[in-house]
N, C-alpha and C. Protein backbone atom coordinates (compact mmCIF):
# COMPACT_ATOMS: atom_id res chain seq x y z
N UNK A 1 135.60 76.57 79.68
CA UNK A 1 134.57 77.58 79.83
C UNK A 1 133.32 77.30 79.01
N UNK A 2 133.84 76.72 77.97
CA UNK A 2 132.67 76.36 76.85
C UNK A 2 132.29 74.71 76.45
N UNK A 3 131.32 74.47 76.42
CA UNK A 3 131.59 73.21 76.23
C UNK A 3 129.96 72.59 75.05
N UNK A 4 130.02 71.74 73.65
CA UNK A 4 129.22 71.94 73.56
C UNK A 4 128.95 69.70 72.90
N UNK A 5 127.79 69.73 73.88
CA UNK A 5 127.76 68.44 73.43
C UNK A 5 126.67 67.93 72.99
N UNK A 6 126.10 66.55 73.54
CA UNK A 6 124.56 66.59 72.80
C UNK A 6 123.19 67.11 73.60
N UNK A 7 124.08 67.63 74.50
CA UNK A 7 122.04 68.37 75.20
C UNK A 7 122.64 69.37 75.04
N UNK A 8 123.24 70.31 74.42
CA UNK A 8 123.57 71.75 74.01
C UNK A 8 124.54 72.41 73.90
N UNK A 9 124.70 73.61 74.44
CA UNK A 9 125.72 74.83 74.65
C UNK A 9 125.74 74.86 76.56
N UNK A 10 127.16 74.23 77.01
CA UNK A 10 127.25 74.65 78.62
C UNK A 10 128.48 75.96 78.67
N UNK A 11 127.80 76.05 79.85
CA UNK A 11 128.91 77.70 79.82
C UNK A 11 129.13 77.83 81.08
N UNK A 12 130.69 77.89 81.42
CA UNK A 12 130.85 77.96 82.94
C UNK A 12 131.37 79.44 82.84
N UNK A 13 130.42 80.60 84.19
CA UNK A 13 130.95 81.65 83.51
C UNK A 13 129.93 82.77 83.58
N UNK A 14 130.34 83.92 82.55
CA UNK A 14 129.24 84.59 82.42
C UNK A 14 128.90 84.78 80.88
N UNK A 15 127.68 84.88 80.83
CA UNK A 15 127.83 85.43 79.06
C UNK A 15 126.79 86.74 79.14
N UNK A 16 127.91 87.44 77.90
CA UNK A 16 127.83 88.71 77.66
C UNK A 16 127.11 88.95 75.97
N UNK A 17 126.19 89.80 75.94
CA UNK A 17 125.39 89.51 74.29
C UNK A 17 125.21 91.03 73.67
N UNK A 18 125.60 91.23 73.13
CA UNK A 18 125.28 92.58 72.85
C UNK A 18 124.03 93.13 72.39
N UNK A 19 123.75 91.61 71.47
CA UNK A 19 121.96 91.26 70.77
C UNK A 19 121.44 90.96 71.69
N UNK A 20 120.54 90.11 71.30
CA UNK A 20 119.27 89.43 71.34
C UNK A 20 119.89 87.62 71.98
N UNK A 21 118.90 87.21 72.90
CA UNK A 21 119.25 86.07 73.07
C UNK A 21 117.55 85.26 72.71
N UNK A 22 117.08 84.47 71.85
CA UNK A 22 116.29 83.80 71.56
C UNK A 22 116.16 82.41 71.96
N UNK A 23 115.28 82.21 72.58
CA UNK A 23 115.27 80.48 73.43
C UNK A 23 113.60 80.00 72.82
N UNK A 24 113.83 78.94 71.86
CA UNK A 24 112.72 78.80 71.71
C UNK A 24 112.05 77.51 72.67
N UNK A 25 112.97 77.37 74.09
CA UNK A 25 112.33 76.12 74.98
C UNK A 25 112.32 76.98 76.23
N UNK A 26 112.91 76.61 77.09
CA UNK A 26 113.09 77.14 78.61
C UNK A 26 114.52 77.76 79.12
N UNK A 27 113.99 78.39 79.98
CA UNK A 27 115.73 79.23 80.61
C UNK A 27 115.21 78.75 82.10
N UNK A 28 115.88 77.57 82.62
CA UNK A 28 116.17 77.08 83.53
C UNK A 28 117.63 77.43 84.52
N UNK A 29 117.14 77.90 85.37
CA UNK A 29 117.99 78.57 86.83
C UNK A 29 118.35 76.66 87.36
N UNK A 30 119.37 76.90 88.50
CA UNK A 30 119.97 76.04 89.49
C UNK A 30 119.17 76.34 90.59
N UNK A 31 118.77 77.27 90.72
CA UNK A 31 118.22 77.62 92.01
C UNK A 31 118.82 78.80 92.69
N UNK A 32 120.37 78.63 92.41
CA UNK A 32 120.87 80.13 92.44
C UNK A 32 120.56 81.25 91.76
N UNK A 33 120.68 80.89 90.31
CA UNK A 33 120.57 81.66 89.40
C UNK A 33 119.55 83.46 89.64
N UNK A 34 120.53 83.97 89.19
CA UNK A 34 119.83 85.21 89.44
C UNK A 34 120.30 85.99 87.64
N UNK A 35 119.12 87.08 87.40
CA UNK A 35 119.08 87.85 86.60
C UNK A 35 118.90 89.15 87.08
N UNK A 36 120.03 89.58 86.16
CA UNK A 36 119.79 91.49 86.78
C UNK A 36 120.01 92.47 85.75
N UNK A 37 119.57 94.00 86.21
CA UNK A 37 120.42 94.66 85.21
C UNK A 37 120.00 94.50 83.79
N UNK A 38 118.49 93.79 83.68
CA UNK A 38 117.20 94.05 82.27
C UNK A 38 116.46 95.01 82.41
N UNK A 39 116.25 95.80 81.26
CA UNK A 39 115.36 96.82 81.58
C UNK A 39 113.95 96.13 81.24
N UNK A 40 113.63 95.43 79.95
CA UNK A 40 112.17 95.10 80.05
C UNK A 40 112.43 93.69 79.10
N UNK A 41 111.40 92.76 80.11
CA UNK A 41 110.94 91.35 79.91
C UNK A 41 109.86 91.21 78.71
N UNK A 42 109.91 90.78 77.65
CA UNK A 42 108.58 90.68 76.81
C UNK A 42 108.60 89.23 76.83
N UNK A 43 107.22 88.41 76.48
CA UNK A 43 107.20 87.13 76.40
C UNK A 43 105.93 86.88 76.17
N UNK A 44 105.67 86.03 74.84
CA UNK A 44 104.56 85.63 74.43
C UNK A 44 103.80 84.28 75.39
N UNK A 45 104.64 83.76 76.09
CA UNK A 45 104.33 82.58 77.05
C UNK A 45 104.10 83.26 78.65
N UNK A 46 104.51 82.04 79.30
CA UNK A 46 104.55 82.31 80.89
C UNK A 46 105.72 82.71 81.38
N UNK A 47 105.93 83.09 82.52
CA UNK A 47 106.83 84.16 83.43
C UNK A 47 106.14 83.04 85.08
N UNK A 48 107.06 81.73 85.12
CA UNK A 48 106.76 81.51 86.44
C UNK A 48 107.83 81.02 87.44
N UNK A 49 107.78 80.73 88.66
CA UNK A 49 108.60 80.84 89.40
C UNK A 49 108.08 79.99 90.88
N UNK A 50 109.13 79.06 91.91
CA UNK A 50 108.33 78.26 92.84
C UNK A 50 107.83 79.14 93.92
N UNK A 51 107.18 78.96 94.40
CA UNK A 51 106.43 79.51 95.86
C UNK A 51 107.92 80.12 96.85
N UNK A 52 108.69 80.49 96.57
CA UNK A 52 109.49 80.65 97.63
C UNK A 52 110.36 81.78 96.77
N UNK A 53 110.19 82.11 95.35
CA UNK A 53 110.79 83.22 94.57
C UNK A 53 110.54 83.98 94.85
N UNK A 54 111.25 85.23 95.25
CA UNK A 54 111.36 86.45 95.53
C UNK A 54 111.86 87.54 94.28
N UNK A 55 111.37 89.32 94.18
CA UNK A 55 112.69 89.57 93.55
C UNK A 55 111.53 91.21 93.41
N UNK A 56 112.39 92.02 92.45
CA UNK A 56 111.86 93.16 92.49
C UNK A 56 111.74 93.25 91.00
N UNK A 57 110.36 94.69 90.45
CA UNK A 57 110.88 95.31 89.44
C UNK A 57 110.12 96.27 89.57
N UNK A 58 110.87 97.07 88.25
CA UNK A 58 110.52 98.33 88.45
C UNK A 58 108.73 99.10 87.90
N UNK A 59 108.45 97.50 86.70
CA UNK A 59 107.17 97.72 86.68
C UNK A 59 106.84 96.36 85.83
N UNK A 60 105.69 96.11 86.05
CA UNK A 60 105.24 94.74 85.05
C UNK A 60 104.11 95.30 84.13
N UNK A 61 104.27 94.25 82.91
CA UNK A 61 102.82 94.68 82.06
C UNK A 61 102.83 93.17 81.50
N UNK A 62 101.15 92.93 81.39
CA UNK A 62 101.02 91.84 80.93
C UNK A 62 100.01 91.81 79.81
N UNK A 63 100.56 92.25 78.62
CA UNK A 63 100.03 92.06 77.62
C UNK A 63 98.82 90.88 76.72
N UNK A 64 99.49 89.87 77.19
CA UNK A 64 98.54 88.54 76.76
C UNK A 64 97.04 88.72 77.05
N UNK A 65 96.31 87.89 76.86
CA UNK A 65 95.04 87.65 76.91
C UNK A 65 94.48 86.17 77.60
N UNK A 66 95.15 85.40 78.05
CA UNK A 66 95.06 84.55 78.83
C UNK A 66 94.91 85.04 80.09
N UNK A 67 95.11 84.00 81.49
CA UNK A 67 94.85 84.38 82.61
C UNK A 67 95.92 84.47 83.67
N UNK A 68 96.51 85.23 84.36
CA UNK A 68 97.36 85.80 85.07
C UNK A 68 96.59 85.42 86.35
N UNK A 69 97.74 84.83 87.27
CA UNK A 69 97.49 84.70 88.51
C UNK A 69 98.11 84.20 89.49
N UNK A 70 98.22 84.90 90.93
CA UNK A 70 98.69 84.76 92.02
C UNK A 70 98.07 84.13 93.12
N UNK A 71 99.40 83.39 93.48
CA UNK A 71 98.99 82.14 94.52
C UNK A 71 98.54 82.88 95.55
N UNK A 72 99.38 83.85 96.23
CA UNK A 72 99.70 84.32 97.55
C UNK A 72 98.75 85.66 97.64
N UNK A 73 99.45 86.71 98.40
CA UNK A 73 98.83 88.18 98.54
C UNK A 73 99.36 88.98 97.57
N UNK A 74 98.59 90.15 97.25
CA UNK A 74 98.87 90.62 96.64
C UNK A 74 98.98 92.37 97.41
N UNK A 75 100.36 92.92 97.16
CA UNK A 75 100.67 94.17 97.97
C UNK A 75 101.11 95.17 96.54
N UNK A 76 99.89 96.50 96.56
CA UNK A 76 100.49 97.61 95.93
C UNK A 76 100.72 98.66 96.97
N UNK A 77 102.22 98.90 96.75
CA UNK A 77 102.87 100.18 97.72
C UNK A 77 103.42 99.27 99.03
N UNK A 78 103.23 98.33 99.12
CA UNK A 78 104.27 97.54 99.92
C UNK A 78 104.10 96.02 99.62
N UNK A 79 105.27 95.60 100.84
CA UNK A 79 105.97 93.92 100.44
C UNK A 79 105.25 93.41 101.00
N UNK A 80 104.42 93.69 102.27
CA UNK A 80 103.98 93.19 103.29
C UNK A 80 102.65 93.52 103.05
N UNK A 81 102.36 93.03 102.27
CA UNK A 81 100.31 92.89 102.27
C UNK A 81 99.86 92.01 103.15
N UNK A 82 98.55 91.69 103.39
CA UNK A 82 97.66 91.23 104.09
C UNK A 82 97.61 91.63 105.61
N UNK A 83 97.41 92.89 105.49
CA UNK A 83 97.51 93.46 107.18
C UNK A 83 96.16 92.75 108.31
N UNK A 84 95.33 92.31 107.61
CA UNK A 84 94.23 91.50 108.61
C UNK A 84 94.76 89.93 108.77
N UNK A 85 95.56 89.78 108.16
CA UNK A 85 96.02 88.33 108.72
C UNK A 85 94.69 87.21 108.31
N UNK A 86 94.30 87.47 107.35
CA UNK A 86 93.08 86.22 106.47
C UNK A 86 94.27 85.48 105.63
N UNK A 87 93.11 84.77 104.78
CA UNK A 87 93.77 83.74 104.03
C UNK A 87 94.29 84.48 102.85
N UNK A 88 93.61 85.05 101.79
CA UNK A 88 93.88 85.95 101.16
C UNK A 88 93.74 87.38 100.84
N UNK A 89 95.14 88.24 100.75
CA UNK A 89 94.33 89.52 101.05
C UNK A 89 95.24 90.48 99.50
N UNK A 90 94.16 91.71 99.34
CA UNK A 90 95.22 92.58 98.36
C UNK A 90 95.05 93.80 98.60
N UNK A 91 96.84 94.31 99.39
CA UNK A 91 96.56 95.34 99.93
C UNK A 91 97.25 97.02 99.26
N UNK A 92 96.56 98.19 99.47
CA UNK A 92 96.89 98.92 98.65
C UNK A 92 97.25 100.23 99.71
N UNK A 93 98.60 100.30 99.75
CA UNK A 93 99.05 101.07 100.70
C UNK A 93 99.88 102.17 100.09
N UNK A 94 99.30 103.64 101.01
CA UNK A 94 100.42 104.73 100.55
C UNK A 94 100.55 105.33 101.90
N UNK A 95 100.73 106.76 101.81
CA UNK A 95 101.35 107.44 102.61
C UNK A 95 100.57 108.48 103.43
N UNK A 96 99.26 108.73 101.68
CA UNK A 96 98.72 109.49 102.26
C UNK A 96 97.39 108.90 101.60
N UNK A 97 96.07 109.68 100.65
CA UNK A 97 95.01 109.22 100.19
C UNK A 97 95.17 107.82 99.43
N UNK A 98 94.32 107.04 99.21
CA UNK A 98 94.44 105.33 98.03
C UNK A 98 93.65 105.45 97.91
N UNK A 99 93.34 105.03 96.66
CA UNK A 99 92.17 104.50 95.88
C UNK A 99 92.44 103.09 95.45
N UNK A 100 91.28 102.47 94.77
CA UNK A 100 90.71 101.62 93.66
C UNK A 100 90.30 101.63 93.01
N UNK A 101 90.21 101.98 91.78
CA UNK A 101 89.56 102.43 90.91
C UNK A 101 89.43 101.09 89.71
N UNK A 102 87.99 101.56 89.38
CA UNK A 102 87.28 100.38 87.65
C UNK A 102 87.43 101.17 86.75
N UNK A 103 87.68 101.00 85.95
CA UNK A 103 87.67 101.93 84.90
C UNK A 103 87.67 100.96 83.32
N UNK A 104 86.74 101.71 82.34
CA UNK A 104 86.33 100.84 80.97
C UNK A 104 86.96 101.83 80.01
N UNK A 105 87.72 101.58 78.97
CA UNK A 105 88.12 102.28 78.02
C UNK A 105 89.06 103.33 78.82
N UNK A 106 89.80 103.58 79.64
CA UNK A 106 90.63 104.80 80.44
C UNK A 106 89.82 105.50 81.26
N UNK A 107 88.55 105.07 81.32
CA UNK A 107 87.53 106.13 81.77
C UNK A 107 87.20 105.56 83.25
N UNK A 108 87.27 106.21 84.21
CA UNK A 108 87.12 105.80 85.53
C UNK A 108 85.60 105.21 86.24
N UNK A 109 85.18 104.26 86.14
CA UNK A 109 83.94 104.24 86.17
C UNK A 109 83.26 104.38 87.68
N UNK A 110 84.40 103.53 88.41
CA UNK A 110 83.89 103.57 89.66
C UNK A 110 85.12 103.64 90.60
N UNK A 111 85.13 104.09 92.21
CA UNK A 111 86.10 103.58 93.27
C UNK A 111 85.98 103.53 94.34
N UNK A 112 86.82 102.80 95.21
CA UNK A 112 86.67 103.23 96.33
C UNK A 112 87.83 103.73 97.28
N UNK A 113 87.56 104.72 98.17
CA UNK A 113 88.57 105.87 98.48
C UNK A 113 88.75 106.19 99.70
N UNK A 114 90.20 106.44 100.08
CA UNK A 114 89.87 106.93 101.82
C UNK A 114 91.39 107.76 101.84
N UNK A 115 90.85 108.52 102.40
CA UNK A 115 91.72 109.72 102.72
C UNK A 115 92.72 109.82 102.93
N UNK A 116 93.16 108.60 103.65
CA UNK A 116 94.35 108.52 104.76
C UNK A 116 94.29 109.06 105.53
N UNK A 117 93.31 109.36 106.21
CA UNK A 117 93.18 109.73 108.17
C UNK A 117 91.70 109.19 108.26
N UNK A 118 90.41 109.59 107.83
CA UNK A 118 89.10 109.44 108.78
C UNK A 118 88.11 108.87 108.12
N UNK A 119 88.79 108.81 107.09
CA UNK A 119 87.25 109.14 106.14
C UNK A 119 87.36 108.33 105.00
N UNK A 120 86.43 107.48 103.74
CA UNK A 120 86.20 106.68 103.33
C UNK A 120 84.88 106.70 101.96
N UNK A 121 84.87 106.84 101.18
CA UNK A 121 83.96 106.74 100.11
C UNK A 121 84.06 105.42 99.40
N UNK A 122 82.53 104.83 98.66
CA UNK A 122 82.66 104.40 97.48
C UNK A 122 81.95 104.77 96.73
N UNK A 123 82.19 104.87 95.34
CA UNK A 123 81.55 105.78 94.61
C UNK A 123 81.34 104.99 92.73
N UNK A 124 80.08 105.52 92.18
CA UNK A 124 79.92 104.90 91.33
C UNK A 124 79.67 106.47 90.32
N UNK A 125 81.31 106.12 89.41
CA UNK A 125 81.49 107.99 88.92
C UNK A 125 80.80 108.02 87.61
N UNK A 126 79.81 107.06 87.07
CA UNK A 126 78.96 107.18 86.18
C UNK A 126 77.95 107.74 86.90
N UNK A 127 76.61 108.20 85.65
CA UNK A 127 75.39 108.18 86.03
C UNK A 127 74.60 107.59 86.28
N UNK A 128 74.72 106.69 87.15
CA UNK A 128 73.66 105.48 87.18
C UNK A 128 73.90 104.88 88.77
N UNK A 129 73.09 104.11 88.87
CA UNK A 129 72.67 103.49 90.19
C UNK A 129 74.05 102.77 90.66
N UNK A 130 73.76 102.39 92.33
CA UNK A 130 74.99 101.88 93.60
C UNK A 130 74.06 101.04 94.04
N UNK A 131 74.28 100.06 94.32
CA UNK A 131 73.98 98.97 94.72
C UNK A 131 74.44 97.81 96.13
N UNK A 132 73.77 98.08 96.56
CA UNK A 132 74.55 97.12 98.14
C UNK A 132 73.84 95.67 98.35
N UNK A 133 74.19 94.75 98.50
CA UNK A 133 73.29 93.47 98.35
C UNK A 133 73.63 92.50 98.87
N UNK A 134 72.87 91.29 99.31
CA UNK A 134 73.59 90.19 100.16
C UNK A 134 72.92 89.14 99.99
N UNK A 135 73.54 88.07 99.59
CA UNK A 135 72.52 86.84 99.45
C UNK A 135 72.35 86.91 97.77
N UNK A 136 73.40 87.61 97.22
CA UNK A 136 73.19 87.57 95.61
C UNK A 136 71.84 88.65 95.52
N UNK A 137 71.27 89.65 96.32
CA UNK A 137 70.33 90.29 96.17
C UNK A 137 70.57 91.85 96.60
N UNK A 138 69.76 92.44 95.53
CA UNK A 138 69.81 94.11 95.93
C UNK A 138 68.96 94.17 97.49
N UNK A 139 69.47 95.33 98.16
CA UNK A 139 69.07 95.20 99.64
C UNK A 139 68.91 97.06 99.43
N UNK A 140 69.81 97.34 98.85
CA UNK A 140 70.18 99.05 98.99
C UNK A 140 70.44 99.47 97.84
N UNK A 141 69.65 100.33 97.29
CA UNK A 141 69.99 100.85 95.50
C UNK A 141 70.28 102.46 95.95
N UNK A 142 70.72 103.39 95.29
CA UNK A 142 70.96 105.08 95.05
C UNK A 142 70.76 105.06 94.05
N UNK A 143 69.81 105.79 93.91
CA UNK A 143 70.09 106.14 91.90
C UNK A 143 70.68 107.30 91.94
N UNK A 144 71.08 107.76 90.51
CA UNK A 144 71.77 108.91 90.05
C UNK A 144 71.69 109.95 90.70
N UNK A 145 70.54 110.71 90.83
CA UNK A 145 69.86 111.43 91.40
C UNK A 145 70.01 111.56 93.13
N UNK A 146 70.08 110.77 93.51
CA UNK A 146 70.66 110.51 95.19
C UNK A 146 69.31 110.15 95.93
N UNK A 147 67.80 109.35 94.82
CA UNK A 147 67.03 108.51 95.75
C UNK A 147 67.35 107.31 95.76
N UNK A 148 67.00 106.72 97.66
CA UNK A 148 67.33 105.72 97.98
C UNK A 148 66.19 104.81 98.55
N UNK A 149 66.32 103.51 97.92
CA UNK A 149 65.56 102.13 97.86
C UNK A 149 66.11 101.30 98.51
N UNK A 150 65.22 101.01 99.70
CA UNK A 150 65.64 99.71 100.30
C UNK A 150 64.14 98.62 100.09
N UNK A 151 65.38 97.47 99.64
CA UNK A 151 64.00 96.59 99.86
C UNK A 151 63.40 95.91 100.77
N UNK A 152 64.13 95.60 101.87
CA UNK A 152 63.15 95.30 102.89
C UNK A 152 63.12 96.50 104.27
N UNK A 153 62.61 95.85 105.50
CA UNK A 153 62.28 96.75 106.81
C UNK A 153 63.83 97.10 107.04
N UNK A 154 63.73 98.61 107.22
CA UNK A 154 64.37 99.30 108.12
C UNK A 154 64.53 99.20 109.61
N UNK A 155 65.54 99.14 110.18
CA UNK A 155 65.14 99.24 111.76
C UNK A 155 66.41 99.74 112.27
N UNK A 156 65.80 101.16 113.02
CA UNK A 156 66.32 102.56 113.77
C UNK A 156 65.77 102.61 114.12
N UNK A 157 66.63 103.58 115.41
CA UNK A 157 65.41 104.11 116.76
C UNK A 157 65.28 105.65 115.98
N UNK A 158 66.44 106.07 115.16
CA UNK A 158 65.61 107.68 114.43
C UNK A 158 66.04 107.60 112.84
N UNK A 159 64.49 108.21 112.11
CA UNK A 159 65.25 108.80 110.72
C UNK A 159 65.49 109.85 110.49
N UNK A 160 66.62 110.83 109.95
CA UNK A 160 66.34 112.10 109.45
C UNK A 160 66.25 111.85 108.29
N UNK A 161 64.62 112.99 107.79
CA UNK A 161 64.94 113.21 106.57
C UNK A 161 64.44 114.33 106.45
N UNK A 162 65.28 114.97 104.99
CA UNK A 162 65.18 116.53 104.86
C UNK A 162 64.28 116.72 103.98
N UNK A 163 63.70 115.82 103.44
CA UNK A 163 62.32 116.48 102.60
C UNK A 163 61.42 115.47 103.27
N UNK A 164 60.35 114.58 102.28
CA UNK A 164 58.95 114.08 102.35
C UNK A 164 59.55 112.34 102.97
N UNK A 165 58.47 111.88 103.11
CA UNK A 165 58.26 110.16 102.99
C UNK A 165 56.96 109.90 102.15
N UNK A 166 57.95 109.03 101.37
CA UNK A 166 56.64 108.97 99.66
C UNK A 166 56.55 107.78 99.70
N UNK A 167 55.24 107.57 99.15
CA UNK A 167 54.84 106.20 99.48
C UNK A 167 54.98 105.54 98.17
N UNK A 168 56.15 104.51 97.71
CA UNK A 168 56.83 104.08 96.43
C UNK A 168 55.73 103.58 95.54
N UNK A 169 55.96 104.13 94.41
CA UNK A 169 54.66 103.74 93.41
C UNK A 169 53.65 104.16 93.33
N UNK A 170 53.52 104.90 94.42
CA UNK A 170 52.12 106.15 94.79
C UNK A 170 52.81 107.02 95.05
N UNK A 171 53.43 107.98 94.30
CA UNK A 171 54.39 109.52 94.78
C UNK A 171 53.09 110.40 95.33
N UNK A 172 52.17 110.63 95.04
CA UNK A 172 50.94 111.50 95.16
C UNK A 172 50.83 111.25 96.78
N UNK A 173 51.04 109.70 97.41
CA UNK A 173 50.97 109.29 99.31
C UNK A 173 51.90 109.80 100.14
N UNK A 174 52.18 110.54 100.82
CA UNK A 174 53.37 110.91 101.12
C UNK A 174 53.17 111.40 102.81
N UNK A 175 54.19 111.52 103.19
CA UNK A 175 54.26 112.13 104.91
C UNK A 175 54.76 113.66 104.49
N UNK A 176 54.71 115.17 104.60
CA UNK A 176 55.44 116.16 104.94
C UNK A 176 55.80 116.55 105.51
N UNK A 177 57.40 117.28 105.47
CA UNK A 177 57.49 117.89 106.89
C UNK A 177 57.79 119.32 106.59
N UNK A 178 57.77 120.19 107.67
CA UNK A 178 58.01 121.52 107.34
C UNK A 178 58.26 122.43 108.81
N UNK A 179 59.06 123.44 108.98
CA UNK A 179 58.75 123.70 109.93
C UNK A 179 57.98 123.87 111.19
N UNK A 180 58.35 122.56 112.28
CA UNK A 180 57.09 122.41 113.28
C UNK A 180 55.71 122.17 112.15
N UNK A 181 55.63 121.54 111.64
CA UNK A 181 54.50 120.87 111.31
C UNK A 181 54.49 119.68 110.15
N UNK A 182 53.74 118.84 110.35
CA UNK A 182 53.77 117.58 109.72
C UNK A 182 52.33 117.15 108.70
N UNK A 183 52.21 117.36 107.71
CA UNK A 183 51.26 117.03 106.94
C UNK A 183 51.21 115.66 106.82
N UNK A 184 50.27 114.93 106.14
CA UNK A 184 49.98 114.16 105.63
C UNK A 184 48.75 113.90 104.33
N UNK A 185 49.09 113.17 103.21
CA UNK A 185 48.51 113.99 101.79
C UNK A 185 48.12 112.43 101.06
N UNK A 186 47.08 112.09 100.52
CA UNK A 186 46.99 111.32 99.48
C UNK A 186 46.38 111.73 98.54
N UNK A 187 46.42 111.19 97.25
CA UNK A 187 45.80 111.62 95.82
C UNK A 187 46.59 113.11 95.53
N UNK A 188 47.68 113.21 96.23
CA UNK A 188 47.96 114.42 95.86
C UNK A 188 47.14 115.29 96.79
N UNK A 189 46.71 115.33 97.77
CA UNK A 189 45.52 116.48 98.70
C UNK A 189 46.21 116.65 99.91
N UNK A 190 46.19 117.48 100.69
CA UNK A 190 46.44 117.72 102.15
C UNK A 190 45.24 117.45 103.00
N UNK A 191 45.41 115.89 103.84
CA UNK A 191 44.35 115.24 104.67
C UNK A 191 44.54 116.12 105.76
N UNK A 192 45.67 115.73 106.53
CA UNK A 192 45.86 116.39 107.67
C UNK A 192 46.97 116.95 108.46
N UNK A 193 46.92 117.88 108.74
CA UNK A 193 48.12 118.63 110.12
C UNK A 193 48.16 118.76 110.88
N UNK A 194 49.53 118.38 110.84
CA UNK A 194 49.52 118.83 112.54
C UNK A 194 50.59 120.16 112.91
N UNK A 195 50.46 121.32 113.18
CA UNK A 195 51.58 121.97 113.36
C UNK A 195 51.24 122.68 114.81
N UNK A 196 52.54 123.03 115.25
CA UNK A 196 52.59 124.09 116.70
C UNK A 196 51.69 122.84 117.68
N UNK A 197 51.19 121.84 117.69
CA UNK A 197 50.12 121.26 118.86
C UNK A 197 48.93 121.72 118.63
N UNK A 198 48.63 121.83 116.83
CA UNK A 198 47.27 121.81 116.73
C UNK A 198 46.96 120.89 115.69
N UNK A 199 46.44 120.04 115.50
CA UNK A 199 45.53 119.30 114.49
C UNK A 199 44.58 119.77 113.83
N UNK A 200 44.56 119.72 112.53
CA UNK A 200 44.09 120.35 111.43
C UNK A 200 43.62 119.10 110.60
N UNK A 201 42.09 118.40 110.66
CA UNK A 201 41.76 117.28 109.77
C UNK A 201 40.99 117.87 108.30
N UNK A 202 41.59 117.63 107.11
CA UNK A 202 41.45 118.38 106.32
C UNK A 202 40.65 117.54 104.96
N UNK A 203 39.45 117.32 105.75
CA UNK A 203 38.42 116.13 104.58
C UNK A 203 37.52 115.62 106.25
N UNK A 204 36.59 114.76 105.39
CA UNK A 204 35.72 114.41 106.45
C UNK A 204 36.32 112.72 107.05
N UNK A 205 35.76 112.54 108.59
CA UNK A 205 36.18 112.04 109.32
C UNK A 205 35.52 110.45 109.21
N UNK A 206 35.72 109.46 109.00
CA UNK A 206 34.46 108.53 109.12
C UNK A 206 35.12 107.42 109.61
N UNK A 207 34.39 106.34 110.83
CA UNK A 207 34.50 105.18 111.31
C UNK A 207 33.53 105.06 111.84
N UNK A 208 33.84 104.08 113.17
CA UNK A 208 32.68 103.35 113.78
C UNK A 208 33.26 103.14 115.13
N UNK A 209 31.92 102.74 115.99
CA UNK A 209 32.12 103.00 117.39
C UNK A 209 32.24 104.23 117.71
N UNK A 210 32.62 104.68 119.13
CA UNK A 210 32.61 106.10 119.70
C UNK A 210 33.21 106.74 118.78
């Protein structure tokens, strides 16, 4: 059952410890080898295993400060991640609402969220600006406040909007709207209106030709 020669301690069998088992090299499996029935793994090194290891637990923590990382997909709330069938995917499945959440110091900074039936947010739960961008470039900013900056042309066949169109960097330039009628204002002044199908030019008129 026991056998001990010059590459170590062999053990045909099982062994039973009541302590502590300390390995200051490797714990090498056959390939069969299975472990069960630990409640928690600590380890100042690596935790690895070939492309074809399988297995469960009940929770991981990875304390270290080095870099942790997975070959394959990565699935929270199921086995079967990568439901789009890409190369790599990490998928986060429940039953009912999921999130993602950033968070600095315990504090939730940002996420993104969907209901589980229709509907979908992302959200930036500080005070400060959202950002959408492509090409390594801002395209779409929100600030705090809920004004929105785009930097280049828009193109829709309609906009709604529920207050003004301000002309950026000149707040004083602006379009108004108001019930059935549409101003238009620079320097801060009301040039002209239009309301009900009447035109209202509100300063003097000047060009050329007819």
């Amino acid at each position: 059952r026991l056998m001990i020669d010059s590459d170590g301690i062999n053990v045909t069998g099982h062994v039973t410890a009541s302590g502590n088992i300390l390995a200051n090299g490797n714990i090498i499996g056959d390939g069969d080898t299975t472990i069960s029935g630990i409640n928690t793994i600590t380890t100042d090194g690596n935790i690895s295993g070939s492309a074809t290891s399988t297995g469960s637990f009940g929770s991981i923590t990875a304390a270290g400060t080095g870099v942790s990382s997975i070959a394959g997909n990565l699935g929270i709330g199921t086995t079967n991640p990568n439901i789009s069938g890409v190369t790599r995917a990490v998928t986060v499945n429940g039953s009912g609402a999921v999130i993602y959440e950033l968070a600095t110091g315990g504090t939730r900074k940002g996420n993104m969220y969907h209901d589980g039936s229709t509907s979908m947010s992302i959200t930036n739960n500080a005070n400060g600006t959202l950002t959408l961008g492509t090409n390594n470039s801002a395209r779409l900013t929100i600030a705090a406040a809920g004004d929105v900056t785009l930097t280049h042309d828009l193109t829709t066949p309609n906009i709604s909007v529920a207050g003004n169109i301000v002309h950026t960097g000149d707040t004083n330039t602006k379009i108004a709207f108001d019930t059935n009628q549409i101003s238009m204002f620079s320097n801060n002044n009301e040039r002209l209106k239009v309301a009900d199908g009447v035109v209202n030019v509100i300063a003097m008129l000047s060009g050329s030709g007819e």
